[in-house]
PDB file of N, CA and C in Angstrom:
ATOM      1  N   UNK A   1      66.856  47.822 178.989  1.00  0.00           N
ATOM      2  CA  UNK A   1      67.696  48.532 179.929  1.00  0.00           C
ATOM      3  C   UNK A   1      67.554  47.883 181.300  1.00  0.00           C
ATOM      4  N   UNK A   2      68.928  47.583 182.048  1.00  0.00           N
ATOM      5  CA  UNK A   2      68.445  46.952 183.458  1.00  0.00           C
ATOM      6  C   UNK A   2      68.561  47.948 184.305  1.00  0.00           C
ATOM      7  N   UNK A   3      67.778  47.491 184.980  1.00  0.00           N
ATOM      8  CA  UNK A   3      67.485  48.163 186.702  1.00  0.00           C
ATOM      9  C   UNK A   3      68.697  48.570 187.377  1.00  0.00           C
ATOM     10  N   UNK A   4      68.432  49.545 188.127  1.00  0.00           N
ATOM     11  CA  UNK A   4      69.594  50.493 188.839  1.00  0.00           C
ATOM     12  C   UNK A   4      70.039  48.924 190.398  1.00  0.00           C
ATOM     13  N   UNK A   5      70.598  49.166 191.136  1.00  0.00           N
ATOM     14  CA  UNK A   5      70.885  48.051 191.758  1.00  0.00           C
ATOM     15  C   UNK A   5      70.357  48.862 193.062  1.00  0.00           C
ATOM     16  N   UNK A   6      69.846  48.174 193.646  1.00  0.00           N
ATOM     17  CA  UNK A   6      69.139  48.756 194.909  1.00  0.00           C
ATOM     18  C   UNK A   6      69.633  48.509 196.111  1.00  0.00           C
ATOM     19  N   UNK A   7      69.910  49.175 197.319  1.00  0.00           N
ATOM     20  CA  UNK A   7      70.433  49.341 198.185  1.00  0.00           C
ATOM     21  C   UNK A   7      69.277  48.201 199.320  1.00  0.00           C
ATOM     22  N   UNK A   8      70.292  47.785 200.422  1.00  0.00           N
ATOM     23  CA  UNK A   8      69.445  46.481 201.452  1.00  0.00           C
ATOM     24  C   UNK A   8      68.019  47.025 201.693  1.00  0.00           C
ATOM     25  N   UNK A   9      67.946  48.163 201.773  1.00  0.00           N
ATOM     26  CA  UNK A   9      66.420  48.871 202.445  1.00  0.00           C
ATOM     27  C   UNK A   9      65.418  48.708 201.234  1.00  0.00           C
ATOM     28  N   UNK A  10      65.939  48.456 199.692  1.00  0.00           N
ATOM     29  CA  UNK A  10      65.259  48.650 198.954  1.00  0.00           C
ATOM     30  C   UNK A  10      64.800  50.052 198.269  1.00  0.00           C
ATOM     31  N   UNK A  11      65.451  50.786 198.419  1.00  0.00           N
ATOM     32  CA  UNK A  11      65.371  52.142 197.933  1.00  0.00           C
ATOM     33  C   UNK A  11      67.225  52.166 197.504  1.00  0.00           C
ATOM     34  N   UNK A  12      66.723  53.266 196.568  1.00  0.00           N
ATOM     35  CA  UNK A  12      68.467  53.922 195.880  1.00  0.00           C
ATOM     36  C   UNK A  12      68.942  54.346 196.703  1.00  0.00           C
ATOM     37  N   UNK A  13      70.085  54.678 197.309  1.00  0.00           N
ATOM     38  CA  UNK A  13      70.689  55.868 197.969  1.00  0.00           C
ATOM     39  C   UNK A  13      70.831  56.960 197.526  1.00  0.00           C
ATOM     40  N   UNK A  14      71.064  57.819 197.771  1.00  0.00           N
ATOM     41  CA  UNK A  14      70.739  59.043 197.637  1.00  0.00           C
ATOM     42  C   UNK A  14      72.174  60.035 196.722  1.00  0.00           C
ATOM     43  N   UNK A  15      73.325  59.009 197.287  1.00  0.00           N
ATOM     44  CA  UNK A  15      74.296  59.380 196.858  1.00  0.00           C
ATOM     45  C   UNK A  15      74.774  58.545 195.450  1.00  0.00           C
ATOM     46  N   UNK A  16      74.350  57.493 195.240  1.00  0.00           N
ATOM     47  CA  UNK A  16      74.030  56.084 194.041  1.00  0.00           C
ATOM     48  C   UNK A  16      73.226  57.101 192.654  1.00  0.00           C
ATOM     49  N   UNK A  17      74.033  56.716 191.354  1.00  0.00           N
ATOM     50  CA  UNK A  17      73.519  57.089 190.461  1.00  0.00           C
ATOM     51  C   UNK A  17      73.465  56.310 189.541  1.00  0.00           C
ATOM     52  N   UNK A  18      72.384  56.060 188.799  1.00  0.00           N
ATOM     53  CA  UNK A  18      72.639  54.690 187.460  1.00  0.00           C
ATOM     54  C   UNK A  18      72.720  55.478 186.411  1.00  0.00           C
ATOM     55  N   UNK A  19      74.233  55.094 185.592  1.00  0.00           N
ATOM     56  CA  UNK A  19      74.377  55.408 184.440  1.00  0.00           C
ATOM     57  C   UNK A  19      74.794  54.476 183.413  1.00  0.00           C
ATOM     58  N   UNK A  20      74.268  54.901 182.385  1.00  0.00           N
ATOM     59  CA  UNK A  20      74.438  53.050 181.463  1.00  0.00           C
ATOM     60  C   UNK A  20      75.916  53.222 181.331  1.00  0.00           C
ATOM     61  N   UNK A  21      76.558  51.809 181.067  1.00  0.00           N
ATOM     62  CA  UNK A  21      78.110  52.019 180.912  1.00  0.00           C
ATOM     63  C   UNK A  21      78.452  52.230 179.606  1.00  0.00           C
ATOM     64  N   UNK A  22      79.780  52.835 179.796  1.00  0.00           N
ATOM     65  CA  UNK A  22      80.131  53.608 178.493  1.00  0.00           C
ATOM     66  C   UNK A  22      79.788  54.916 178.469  1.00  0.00           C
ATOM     67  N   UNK A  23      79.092  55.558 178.873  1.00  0.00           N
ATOM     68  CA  UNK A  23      78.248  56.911 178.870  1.00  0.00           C
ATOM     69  C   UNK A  23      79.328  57.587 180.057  1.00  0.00           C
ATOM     70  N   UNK A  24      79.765  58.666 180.197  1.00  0.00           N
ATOM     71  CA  UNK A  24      80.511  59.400 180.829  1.00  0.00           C
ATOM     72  C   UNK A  24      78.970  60.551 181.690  1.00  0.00           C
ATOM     73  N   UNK A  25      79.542  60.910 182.991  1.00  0.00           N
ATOM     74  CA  UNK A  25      79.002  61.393 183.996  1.00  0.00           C
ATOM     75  C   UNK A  25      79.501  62.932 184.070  1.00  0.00           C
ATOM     76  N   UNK A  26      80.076  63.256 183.111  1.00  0.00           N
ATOM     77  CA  UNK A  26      80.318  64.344 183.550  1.00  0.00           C
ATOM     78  C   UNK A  26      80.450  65.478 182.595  1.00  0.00           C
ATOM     79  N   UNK A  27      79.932  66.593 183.486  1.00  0.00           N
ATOM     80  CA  UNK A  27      79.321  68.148 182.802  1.00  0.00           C
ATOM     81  C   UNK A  27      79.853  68.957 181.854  1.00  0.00           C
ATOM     82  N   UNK A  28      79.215  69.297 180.633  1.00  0.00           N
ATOM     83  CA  UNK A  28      80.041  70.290 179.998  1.00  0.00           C
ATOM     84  C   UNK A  28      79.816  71.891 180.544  1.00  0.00           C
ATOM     85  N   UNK A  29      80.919  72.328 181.118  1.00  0.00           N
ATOM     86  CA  UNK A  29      80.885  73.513 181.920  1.00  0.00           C
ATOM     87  C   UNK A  29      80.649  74.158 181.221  1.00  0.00           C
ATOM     88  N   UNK A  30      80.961  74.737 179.809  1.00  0.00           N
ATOM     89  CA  UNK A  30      80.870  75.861 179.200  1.00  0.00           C
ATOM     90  C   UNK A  30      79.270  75.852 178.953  1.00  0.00           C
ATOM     91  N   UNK A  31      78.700  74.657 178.864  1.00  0.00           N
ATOM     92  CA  UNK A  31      77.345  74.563 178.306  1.00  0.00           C
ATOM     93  C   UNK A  31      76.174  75.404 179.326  1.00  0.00           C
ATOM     94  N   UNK A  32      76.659  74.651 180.891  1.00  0.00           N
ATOM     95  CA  UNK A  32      76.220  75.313 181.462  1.00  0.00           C
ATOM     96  C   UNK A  32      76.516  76.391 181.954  1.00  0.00           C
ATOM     97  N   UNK A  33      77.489  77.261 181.558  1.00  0.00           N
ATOM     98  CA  UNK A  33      77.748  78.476 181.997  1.00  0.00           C
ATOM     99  C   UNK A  33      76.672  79.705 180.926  1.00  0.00           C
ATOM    100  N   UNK A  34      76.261  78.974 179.682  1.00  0.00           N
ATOM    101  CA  UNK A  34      75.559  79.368 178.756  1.00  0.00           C
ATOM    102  C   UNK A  34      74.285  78.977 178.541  1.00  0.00           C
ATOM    103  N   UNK A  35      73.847  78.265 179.092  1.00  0.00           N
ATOM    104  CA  UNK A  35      72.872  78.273 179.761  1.00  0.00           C
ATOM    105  C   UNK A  35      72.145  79.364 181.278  1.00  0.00           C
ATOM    106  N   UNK A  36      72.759  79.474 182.168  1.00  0.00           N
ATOM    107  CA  UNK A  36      72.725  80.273 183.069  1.00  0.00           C
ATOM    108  C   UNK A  36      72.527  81.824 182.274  1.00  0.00           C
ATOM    109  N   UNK A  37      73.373  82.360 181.253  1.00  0.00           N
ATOM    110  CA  UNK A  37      73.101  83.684 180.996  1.00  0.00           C
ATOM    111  C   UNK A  37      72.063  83.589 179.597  1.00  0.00           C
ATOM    112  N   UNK A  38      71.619  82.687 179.399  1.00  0.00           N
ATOM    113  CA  UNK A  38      70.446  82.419 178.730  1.00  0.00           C
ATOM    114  C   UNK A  38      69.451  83.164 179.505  1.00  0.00           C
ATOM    115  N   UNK A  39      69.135  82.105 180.644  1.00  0.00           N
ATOM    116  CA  UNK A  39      68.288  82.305 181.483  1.00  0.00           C
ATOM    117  C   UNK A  39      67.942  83.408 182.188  1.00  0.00           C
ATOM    118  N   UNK A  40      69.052  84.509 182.167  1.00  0.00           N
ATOM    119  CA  UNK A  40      69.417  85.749 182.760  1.00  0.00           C
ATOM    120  C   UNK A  40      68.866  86.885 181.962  1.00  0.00           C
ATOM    121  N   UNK A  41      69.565  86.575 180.920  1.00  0.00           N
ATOM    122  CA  UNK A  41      68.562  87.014 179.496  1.00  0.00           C
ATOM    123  C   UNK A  41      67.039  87.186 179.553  1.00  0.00           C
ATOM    124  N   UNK A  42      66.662  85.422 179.638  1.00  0.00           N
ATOM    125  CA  UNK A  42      65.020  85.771 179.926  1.00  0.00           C
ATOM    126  C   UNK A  42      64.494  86.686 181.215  1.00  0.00           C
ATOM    127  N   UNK A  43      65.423  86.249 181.915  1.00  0.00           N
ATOM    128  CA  UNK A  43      64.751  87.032 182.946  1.00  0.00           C
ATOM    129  C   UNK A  43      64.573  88.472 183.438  1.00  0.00           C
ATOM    130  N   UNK A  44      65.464  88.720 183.182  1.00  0.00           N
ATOM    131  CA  UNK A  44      65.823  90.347 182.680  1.00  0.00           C
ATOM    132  C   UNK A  44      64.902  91.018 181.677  1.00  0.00           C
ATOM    133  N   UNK A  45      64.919  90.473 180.496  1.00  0.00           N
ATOM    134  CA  UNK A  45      63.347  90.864 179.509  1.00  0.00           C
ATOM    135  C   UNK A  45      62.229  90.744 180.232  1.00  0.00           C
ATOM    136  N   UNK A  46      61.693  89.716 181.169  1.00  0.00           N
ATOM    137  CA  UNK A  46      60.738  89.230 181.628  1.00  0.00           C
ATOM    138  C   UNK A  46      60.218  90.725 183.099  1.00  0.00           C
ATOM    139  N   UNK A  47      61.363  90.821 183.270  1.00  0.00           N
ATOM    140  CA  UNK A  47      61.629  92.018 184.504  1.00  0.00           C
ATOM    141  C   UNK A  47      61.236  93.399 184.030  1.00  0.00           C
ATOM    142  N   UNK A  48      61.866  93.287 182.629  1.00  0.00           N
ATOM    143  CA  UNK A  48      61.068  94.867 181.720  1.00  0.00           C
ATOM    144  C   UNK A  48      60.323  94.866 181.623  1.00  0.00           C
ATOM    145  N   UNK A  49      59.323  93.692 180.760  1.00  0.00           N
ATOM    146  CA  UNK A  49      58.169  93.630 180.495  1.00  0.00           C
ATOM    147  C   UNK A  49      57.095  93.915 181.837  1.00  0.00           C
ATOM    148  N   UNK A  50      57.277  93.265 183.100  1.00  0.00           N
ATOM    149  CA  UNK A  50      56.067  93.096 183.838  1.00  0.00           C
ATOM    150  C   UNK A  50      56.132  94.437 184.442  1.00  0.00           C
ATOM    151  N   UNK A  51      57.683  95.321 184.327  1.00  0.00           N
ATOM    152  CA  UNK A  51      57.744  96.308 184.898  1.00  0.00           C
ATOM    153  C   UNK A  51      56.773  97.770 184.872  1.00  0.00           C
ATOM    154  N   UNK A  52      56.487  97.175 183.135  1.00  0.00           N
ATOM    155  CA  UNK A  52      56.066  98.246 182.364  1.00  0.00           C
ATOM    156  C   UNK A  52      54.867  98.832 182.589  1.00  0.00           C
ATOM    157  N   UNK A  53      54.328  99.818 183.131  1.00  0.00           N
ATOM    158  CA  UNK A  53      52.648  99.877 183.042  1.00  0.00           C
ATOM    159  C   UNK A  53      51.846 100.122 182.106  1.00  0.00           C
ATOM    160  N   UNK A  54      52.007  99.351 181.094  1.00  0.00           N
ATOM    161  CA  UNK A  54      51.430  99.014 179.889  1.00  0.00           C
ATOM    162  C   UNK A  54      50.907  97.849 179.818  1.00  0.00           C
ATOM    163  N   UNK A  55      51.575  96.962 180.396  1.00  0.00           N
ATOM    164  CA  UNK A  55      51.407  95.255 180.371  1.00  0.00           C
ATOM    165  C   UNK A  55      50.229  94.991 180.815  1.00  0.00           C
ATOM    166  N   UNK A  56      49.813  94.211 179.901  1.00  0.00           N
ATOM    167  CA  UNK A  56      48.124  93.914 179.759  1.00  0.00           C
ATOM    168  C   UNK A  56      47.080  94.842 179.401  1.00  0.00           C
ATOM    169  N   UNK A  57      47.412  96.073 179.522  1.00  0.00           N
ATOM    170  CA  UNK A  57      46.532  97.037 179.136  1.00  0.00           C
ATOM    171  C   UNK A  57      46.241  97.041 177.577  1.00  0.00           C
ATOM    172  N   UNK A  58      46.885  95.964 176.290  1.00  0.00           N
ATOM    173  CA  UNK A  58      46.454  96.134 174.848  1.00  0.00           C
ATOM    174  C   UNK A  58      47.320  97.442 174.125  1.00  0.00           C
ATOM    175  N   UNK A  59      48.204  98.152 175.256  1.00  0.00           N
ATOM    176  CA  UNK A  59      48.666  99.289 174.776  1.00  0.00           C
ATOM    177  C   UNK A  59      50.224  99.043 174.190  1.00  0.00           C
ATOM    178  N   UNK A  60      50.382  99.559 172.813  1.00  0.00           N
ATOM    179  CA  UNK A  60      51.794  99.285 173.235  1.00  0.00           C
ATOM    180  C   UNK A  60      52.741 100.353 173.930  1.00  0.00           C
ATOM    181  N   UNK A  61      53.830  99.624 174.605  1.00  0.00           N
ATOM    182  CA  UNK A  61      54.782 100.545 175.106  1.00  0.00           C
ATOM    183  C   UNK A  61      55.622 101.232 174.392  1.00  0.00           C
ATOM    184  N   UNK A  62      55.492 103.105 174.820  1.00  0.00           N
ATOM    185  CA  UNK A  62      56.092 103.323 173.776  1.00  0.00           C
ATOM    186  C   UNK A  62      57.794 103.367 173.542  1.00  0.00           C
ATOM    187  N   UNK A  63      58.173 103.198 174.522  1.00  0.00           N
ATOM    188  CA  UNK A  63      59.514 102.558 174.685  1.00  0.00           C
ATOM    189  C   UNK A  63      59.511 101.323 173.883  1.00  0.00           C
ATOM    190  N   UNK A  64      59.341 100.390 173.519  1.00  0.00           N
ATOM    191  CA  UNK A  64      59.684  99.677 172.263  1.00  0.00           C
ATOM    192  C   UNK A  64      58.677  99.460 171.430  1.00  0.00           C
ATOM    193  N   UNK A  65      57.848 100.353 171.240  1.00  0.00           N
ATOM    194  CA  UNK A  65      57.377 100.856 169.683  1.00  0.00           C
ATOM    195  C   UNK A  65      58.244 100.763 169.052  1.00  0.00           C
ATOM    196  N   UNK A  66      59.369 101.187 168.397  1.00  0.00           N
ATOM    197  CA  UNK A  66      59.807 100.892 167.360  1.00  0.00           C
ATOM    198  C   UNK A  66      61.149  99.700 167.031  1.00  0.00           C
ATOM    199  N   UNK A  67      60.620  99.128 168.196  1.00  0.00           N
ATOM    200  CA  UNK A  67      61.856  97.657 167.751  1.00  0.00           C
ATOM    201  C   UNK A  67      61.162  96.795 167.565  1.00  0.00           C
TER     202      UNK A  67
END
């Protein structure tokens, strides 16, 4: 694989991106739109859980005891 092409200062610019050719640059939106409520997902569970005053205590909660 060759080297990205470097700017006079010797550093990349900032706005400069190396992508091998042939390879397309650009985003699949839906992917990341599904991604994002992935993440929302976790975080939201993550928000119940620490909410709970059960957490860490070995106890289970009895709010999802039975799921």
């Amino acid at each position: 694989m060759a080297a990205c092409p470097l700017v006079s200062s010797g550093r990349r610019s900032h706005q400069s991106r190396c992508h091998p050719i042939g390879r397309s640059s650009t985003r699949i939106e839906e992917l990341d739109a599904l991604r994002g409520l992935v993440l929302a997902g976790i975080l939201l569970v993550n928000i119940m859980a620490f909410a709970s005053p059960y957490y860490g205590s070995g106890v289970i909660d009895p709010q999802f005891a039975d799921v």
